[in-house]
C-alpha atoms as a PDB file:
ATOM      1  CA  UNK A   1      24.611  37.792 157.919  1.00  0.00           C
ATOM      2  CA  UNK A   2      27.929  38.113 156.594  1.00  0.00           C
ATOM      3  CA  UNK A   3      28.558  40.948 153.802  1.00  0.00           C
ATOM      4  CA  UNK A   4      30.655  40.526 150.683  1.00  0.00           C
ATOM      5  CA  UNK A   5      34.338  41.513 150.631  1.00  0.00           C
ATOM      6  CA  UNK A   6      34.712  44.533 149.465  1.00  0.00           C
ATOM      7  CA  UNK A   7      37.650  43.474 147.520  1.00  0.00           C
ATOM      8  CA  UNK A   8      35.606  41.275 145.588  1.00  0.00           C
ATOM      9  CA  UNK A   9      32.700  43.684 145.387  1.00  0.00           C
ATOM     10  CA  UNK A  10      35.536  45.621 143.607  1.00  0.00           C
ATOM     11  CA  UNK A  11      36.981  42.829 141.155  1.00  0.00           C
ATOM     12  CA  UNK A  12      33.329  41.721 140.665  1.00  0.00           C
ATOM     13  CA  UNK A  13      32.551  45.414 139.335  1.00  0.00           C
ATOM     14  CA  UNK A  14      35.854  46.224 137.836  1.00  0.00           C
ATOM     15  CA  UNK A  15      35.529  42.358 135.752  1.00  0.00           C
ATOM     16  CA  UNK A  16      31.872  43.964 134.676  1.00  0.00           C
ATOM     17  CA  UNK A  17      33.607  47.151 133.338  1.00  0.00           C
ATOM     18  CA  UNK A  18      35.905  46.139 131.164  1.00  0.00           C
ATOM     19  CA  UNK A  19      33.520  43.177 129.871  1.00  0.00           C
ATOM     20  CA  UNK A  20      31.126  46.735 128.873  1.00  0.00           C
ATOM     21  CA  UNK A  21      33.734  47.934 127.345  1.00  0.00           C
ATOM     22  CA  UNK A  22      35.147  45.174 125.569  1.00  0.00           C
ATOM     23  CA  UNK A  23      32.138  44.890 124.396  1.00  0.00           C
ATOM     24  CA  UNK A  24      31.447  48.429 123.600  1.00  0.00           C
ATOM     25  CA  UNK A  25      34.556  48.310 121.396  1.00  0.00           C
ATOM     26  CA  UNK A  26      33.795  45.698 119.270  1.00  0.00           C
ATOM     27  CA  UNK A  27      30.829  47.042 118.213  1.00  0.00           C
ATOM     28  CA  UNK A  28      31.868  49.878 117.403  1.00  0.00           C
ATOM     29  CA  UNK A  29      34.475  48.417 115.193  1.00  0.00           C
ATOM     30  CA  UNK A  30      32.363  46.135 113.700  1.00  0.00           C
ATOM     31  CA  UNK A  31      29.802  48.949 112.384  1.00  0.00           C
ATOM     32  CA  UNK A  32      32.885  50.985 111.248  1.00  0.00           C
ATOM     33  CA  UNK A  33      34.115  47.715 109.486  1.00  0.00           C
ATOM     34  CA  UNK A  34      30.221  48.104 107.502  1.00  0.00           C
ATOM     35  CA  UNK A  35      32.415  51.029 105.605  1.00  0.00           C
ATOM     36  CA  UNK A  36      35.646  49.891 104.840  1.00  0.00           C
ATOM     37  CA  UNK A  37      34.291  46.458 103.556  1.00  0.00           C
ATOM     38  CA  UNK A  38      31.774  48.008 101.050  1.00  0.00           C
ATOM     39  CA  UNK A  39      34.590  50.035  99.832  1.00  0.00           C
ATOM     40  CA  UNK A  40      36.639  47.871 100.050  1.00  0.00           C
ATOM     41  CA  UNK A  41      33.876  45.359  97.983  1.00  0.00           C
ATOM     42  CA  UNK A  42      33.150  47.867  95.353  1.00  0.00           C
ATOM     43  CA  UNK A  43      36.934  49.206  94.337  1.00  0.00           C
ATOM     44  CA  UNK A  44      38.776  46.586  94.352  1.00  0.00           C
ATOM     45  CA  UNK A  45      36.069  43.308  93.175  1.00  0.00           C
ATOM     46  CA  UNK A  46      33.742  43.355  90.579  1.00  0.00           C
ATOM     47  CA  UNK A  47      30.577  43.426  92.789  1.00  0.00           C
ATOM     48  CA  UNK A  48      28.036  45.945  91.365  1.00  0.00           C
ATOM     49  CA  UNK A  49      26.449  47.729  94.438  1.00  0.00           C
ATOM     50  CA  UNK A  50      22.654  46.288  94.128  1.00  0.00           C
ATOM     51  CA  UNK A  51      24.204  42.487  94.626  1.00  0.00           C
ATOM     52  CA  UNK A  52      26.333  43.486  97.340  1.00  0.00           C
ATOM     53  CA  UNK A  53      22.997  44.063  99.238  1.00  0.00           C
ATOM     54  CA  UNK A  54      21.763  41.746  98.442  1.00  0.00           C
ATOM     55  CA  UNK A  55      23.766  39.568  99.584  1.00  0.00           C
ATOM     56  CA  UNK A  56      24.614  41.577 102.767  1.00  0.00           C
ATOM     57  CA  UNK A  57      21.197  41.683 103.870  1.00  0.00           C
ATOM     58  CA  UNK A  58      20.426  38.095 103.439  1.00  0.00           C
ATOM     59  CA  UNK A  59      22.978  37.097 105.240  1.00  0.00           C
ATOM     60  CA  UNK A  60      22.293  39.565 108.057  1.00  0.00           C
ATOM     61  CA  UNK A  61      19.008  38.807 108.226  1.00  0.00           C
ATOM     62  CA  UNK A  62      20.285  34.340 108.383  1.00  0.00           C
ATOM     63  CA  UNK A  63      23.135  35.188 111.232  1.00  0.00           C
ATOM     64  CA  UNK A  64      20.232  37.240 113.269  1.00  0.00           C
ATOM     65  CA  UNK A  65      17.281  34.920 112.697  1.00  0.00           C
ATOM     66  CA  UNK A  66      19.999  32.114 114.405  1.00  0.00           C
ATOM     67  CA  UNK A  67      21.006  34.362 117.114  1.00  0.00           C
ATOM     68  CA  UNK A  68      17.639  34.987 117.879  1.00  0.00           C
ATOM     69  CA  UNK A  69      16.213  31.183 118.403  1.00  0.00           C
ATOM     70  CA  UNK A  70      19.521  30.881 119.991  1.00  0.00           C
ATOM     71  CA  UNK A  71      18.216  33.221 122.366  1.00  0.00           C
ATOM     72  CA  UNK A  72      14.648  30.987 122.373  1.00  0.00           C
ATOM     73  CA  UNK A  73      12.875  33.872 120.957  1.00  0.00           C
ATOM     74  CA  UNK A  74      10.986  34.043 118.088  1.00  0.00           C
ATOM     75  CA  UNK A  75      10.772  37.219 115.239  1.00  0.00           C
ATOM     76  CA  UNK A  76       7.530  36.103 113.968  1.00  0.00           C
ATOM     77  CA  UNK A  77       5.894  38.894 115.138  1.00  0.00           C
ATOM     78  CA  UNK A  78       8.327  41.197 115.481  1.00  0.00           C
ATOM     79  CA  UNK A  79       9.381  44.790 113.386  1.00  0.00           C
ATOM     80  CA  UNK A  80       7.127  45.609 110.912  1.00  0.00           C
ATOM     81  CA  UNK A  81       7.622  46.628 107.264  1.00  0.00           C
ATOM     82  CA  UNK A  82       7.631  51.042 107.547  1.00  0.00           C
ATOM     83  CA  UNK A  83      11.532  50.404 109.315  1.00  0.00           C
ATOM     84  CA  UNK A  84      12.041  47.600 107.102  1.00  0.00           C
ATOM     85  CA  UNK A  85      11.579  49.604 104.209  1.00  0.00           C
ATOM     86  CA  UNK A  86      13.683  52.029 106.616  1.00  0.00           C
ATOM     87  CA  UNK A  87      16.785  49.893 106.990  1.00  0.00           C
ATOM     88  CA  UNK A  88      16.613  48.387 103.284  1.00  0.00           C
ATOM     89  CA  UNK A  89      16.655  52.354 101.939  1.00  0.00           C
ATOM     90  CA  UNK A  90      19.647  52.776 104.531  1.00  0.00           C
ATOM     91  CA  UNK A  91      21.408  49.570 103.104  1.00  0.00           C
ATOM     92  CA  UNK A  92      20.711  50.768  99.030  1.00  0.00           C
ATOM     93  CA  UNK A  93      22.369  53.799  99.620  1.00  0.00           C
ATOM     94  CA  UNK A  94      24.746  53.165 101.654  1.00  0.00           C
ATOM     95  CA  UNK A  95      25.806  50.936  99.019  1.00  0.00           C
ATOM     96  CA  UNK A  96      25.563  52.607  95.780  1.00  0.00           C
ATOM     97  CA  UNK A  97      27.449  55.995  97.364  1.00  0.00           C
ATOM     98  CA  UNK A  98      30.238  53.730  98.003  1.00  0.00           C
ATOM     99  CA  UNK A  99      30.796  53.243  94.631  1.00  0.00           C
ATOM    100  CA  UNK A 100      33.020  56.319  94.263  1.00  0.00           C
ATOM    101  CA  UNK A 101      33.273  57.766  97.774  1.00  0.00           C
ATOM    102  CA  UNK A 102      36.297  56.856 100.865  1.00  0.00           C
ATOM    103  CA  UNK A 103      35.423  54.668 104.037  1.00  0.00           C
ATOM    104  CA  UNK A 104      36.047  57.652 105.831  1.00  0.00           C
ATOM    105  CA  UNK A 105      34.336  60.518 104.367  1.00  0.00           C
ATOM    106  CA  UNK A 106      31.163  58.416 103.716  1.00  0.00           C
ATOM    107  CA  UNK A 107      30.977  57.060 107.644  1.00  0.00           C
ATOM    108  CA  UNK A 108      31.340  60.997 108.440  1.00  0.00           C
ATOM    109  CA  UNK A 109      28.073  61.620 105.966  1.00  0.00           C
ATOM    110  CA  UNK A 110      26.125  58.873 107.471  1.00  0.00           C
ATOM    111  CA  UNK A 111      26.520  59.521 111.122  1.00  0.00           C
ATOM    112  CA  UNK A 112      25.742  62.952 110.585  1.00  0.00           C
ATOM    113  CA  UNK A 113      22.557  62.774 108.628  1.00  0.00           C
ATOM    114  CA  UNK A 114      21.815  60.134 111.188  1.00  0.00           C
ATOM    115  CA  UNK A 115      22.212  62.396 113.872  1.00  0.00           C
ATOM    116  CA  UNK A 116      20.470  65.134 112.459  1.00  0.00           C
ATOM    117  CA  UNK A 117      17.274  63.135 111.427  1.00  0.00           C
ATOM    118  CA  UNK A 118      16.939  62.261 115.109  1.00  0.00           C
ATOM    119  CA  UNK A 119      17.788  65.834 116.801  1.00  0.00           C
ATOM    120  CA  UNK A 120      15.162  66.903 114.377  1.00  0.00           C
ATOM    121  CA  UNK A 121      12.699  64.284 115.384  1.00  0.00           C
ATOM    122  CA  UNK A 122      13.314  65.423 118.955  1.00  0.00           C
ATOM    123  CA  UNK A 123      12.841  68.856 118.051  1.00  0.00           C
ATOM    124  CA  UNK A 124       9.024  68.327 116.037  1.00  0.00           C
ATOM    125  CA  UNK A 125       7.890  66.416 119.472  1.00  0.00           C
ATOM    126  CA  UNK A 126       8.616  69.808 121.573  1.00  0.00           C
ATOM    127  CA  UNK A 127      12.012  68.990 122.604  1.00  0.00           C
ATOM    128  CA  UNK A 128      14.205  72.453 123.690  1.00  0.00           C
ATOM    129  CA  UNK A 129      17.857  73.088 123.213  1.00  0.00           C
ATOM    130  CA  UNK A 130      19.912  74.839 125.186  1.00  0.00           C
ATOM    131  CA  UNK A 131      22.164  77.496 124.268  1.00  0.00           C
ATOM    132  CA  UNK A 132      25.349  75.003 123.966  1.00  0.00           C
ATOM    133  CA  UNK A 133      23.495  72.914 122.110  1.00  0.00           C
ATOM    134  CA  UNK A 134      22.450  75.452 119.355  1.00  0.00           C
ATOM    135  CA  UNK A 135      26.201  75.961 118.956  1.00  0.00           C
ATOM    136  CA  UNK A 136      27.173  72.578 118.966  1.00  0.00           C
ATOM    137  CA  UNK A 137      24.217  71.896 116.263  1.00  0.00           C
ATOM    138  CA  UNK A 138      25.453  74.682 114.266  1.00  0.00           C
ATOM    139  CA  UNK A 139      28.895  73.982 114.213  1.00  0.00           C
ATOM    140  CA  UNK A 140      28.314  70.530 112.804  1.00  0.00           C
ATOM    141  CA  UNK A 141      26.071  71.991 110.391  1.00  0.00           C
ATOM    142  CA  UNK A 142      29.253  74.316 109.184  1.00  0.00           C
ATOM    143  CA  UNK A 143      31.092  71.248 109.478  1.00  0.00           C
ATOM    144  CA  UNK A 144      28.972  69.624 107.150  1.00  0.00           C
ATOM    145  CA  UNK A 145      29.148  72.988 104.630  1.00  0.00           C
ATOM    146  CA  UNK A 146      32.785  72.598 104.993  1.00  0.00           C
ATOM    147  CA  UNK A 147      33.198  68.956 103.905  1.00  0.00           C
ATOM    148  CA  UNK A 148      30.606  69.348 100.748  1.00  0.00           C
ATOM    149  CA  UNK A 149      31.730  72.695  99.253  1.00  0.00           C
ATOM    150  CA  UNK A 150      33.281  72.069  95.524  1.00  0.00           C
ATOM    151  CA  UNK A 151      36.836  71.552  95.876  1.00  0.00           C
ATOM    152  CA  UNK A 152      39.623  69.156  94.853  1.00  0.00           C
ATOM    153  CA  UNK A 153      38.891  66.925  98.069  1.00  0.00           C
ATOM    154  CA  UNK A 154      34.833  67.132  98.308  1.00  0.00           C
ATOM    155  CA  UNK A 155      33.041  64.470  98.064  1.00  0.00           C
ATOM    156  CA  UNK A 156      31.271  63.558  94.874  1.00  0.00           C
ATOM    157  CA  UNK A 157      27.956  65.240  94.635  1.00  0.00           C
ATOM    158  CA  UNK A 158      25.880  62.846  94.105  1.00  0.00           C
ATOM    159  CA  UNK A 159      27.646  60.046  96.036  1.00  0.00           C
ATOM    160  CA  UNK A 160      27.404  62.694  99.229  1.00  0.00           C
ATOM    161  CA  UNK A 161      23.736  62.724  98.614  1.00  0.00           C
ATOM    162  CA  UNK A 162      22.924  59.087  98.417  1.00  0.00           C
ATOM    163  CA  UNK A 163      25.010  58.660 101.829  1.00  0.00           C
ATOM    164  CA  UNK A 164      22.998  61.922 103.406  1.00  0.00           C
ATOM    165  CA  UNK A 165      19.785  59.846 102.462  1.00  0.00           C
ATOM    166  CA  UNK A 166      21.137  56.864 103.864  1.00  0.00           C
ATOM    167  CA  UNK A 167      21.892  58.362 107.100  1.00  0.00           C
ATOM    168  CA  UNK A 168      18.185  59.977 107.083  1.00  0.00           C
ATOM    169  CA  UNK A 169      16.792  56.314 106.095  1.00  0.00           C
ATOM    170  CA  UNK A 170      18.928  54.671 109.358  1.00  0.00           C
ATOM    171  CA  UNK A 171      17.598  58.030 111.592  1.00  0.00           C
ATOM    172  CA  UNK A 172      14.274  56.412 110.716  1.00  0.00           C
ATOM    173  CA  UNK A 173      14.795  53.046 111.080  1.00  0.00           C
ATOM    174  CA  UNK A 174      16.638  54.271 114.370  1.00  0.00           C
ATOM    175  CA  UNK A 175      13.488  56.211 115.728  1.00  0.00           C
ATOM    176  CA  UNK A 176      11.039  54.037 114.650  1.00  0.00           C
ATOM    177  CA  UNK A 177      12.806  51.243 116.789  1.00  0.00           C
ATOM    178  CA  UNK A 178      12.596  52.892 120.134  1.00  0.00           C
ATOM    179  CA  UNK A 179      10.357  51.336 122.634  1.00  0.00           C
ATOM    180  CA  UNK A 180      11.190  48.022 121.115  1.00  0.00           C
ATOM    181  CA  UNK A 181      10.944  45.642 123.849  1.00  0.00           C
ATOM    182  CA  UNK A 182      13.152  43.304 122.324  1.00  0.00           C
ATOM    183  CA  UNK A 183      15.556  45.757 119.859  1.00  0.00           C
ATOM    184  CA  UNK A 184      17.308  42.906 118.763  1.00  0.00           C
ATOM    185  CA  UNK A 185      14.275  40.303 117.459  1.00  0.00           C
ATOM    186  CA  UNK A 186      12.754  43.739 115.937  1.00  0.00           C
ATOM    187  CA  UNK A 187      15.806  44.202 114.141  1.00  0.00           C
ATOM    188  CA  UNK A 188      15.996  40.442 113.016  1.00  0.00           C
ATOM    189  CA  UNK A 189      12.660  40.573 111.590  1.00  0.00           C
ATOM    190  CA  UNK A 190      13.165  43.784 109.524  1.00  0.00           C
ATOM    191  CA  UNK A 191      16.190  42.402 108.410  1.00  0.00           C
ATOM    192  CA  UNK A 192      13.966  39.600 106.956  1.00  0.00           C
ATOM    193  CA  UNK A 193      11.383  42.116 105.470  1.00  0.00           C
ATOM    194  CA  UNK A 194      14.077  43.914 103.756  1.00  0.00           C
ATOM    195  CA  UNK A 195      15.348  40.977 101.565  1.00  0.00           C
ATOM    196  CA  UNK A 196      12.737  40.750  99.321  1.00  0.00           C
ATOM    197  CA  UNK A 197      13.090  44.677  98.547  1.00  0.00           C
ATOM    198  CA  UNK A 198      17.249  43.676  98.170  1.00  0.00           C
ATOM    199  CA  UNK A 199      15.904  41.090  95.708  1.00  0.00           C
ATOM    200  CA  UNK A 200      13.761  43.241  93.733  1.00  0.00           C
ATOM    201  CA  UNK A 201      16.153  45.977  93.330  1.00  0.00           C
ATOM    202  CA  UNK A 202      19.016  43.302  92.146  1.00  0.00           C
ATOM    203  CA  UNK A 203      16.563  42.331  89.650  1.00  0.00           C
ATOM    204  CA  UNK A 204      15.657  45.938  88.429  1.00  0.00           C
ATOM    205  CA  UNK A 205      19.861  46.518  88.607  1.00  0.00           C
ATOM    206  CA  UNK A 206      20.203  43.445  86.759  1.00  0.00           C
ATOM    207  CA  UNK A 207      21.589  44.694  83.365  1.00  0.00           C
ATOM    208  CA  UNK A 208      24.524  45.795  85.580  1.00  0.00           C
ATOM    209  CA  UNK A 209      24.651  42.599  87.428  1.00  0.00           C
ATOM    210  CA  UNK A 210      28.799  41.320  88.046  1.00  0.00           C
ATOM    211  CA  UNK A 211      29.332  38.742  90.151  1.00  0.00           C
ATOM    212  CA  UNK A 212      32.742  38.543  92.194  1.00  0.00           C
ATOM    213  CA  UNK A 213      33.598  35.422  94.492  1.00  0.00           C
ATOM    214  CA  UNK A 214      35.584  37.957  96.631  1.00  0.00           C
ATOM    215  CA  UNK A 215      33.103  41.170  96.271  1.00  0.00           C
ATOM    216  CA  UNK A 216      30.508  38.316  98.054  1.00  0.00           C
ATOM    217  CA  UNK A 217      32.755  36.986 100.417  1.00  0.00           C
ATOM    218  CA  UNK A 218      32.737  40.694 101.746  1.00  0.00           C
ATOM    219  CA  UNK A 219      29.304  41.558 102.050  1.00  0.00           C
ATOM    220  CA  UNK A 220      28.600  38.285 103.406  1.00  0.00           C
ATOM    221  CA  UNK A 221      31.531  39.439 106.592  1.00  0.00           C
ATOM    222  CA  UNK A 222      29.733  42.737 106.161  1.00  0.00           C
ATOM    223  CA  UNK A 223      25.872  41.128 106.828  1.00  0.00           C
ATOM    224  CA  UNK A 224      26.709  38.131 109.101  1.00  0.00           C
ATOM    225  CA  UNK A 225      29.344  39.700 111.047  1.00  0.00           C
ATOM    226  CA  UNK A 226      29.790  43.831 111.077  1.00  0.00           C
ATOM    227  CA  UNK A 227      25.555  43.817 110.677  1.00  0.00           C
ATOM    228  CA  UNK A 228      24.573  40.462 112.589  1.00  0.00           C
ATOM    229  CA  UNK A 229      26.748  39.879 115.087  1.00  0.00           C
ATOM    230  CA  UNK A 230      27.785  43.847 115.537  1.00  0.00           C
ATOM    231  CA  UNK A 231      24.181  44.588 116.246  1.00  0.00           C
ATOM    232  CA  UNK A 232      23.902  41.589 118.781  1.00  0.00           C
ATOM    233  CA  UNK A 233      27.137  42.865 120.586  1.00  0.00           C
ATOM    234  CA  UNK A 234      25.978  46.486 120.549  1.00  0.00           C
ATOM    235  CA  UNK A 235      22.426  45.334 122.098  1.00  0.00           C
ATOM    236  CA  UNK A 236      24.367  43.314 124.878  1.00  0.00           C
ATOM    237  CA  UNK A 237      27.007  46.283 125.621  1.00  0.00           C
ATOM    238  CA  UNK A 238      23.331  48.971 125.978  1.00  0.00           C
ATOM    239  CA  UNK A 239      22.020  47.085 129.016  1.00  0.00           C
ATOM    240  CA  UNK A 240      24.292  48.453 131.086  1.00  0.00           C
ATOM    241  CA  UNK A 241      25.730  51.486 129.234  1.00  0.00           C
ATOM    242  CA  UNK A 242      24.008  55.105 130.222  1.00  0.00           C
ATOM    243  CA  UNK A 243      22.567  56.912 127.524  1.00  0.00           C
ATOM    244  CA  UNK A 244      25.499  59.725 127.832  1.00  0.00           C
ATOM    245  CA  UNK A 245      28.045  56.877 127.280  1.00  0.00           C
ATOM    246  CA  UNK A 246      26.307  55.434 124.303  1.00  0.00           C
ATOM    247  CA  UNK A 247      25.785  58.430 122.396  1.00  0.00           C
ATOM    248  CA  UNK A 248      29.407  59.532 122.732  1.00  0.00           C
ATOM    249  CA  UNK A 249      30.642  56.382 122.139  1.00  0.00           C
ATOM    250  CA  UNK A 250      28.895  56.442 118.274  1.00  0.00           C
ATOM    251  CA  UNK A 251      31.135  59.518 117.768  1.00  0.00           C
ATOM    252  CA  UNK A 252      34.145  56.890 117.083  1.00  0.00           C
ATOM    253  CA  UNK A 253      32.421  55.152 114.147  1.00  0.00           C
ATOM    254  CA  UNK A 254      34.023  57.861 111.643  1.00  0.00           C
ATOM    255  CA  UNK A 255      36.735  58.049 112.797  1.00  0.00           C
ATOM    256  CA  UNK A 256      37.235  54.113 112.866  1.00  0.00           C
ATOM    257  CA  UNK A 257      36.393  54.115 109.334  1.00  0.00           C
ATOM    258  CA  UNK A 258      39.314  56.620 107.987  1.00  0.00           C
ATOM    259  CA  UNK A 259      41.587  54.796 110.231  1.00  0.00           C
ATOM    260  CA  UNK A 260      40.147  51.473 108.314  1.00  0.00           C
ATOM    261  CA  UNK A 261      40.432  53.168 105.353  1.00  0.00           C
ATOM    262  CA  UNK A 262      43.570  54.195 105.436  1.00  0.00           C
ATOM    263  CA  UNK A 263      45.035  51.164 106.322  1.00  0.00           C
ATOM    264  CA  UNK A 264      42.904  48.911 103.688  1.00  0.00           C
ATOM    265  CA  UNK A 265      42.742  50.944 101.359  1.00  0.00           C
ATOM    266  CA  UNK A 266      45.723  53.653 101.155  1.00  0.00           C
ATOM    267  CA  UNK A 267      43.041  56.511 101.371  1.00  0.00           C
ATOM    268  CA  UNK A 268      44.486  60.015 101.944  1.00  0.00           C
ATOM    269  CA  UNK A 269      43.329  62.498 104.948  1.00  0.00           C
ATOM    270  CA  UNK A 270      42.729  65.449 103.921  1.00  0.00           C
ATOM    271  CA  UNK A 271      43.277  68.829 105.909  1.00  0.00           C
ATOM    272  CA  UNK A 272      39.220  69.941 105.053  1.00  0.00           C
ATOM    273  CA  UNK A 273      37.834  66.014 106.239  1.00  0.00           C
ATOM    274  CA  UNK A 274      39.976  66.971 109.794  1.00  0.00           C
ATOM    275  CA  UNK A 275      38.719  70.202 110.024  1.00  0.00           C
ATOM    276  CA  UNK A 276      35.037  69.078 108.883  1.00  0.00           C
ATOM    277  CA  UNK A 277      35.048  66.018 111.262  1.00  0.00           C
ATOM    278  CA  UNK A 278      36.428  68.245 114.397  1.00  0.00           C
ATOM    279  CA  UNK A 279      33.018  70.436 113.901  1.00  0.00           C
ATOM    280  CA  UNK A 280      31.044  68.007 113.159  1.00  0.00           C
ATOM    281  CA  UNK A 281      31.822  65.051 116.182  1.00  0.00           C
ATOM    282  CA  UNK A 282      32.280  67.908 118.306  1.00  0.00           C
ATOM    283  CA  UNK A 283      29.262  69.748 117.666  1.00  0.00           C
ATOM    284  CA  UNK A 284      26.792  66.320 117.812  1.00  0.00           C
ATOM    285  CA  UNK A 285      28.519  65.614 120.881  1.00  0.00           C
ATOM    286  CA  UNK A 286      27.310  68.603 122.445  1.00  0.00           C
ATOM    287  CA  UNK A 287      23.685  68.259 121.098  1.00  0.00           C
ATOM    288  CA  UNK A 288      23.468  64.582 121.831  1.00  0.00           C
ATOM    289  CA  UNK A 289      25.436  64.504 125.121  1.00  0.00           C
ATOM    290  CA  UNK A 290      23.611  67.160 126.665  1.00  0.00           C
ATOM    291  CA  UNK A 291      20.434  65.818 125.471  1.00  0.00           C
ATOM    292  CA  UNK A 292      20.730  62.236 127.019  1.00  0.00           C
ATOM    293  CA  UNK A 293      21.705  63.698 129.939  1.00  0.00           C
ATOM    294  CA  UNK A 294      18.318  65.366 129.974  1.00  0.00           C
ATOM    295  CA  UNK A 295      16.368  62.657 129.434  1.00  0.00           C
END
């Protein structure tokens, strides 16, 4: 029986890799993207914050549901309401600290808390750390000291907070999701279940209620594209990532979003969000890396 070139064997796997990658990177971009347009959305248009997700989940939760049957699967049955409430608390927030806080230092907030709420998670099941894992762990915690002490260039306080709970919320929805045995249906479902929450809290917002034709147009790119399709390209990249690859990966988000958000929107870097973000990447890495490798 004849055996495969290994020159094609090598093209074959080489083709595979950079499709992974490709992949990989538009993800990554696209959930970065989530930032700068909701920034972007709620400086610059008239969009109050409860309409723009409103309208980002709804159409998230249309370009999924179509993805989905494209896929000839179904999401009746699928998620279930605790991480729908989940990823509707992550989308609120997410939102309203936007109102007054940069693409860059917000992404930094979220991926953090995000991070956190799961190495905490790991660590109420029994899960150990190792001593360069404690340090890493504590040096994004002094990270995250750094970045929210008062100063000319912190964050506003309670914009810092809404984003900290909106990373916690996502942690959840993130945790609550594992084991799924189809990640992306689940996550087209709970998009579903979360629009009627979006709906209710437009109408409790609604004395604030401004509609802008442009604001929409980008939380519908945000929903249908950075959310939908982002989440459907990050699912496809997973099946052949390893879990050490995928976790460091994430670590680019942030720092995708200042880029964004310097570029869009003329936001400054400041010496403390380079410092902050060097001990805070750098420390999850350590805690997460090591970790999947673990596992």
């Amino acid at each position: 029986m004849a055996t495969p070139e290994p020159l094609l064997i090598d093209v074959s796997q080489r083709s595979a890799t950079l499709r992974v990658a490709g992949l990989t990177a538009v993800a990554m971009t696209a959930f970065a993207a989530n930032s700068v347009l909701c920034r972007l959305a709620l400086k610059y248009t008239a969009i109050d914050a409860a309409t723009f997700t409103s309208i980002r989940l709804l159409s998230g939760a249309l370009m999924l549901t179509l993805l989905t049957l494209a896929r000839g699967r179904s999401v009746t049955g699928e998620g279930n309401w605790l991480a729908a409430a989940a990823l509707f608390a992550y989308a609120a927030a997410f939102s309203f600290a936007y109102v007054t806080m940069s693409a860059g230092t917000g992404a930094l907030l979220l991926f953090t808390a995000v991070q956190m709420t799961m190495i905490a998670h790991a660590l109420g099941r029994g899960e150990r750390l190792g001593v360069r894992q404690w340090l890493g762990f504590l040096t994004s915690l002094a990270g995250l000291v750094i970045l929210l002490l008062p100063g000319l260039s912190a964050p506003p306080a309670q914009s810092a907070a809404l984003m900290l709970g909106a990373g916690v919320a996502w942690g959840v929805y993130s945790i609550r999701g594992r084991g799924c045995a189809d990640p992306a249906a689940a996550t087209s479902a709970n998009f579903v279940r979360s629009v009627p929450m979006a709906l209710v809290l437009s109408g409790i917002f609604f004395a604030r209620f401004h509609f802008d034709a442009t604001g929409a147009l980008y939380a519908l790119i945000s929903g249908a594209l950075a959310s939908g399709v982002g989440y459907a390209i990050w699912y496809a990249a997973l099946r052949d990532l390893r879990g050490t690859s995928a976790a460091a990966v994430q670590l680019s988000v942030p720092a995708l979003a200042a880029v964004g958000g310097i570029a869009f929107l003329g936001e400054p870097v400041s010496w403390r969000l380079l410092f902050a973000s060097a001990a805070i990447l750098g420390g999850i890495g350590l805690v997460v890396i090591r970790r999947t490798q673990a596992q």
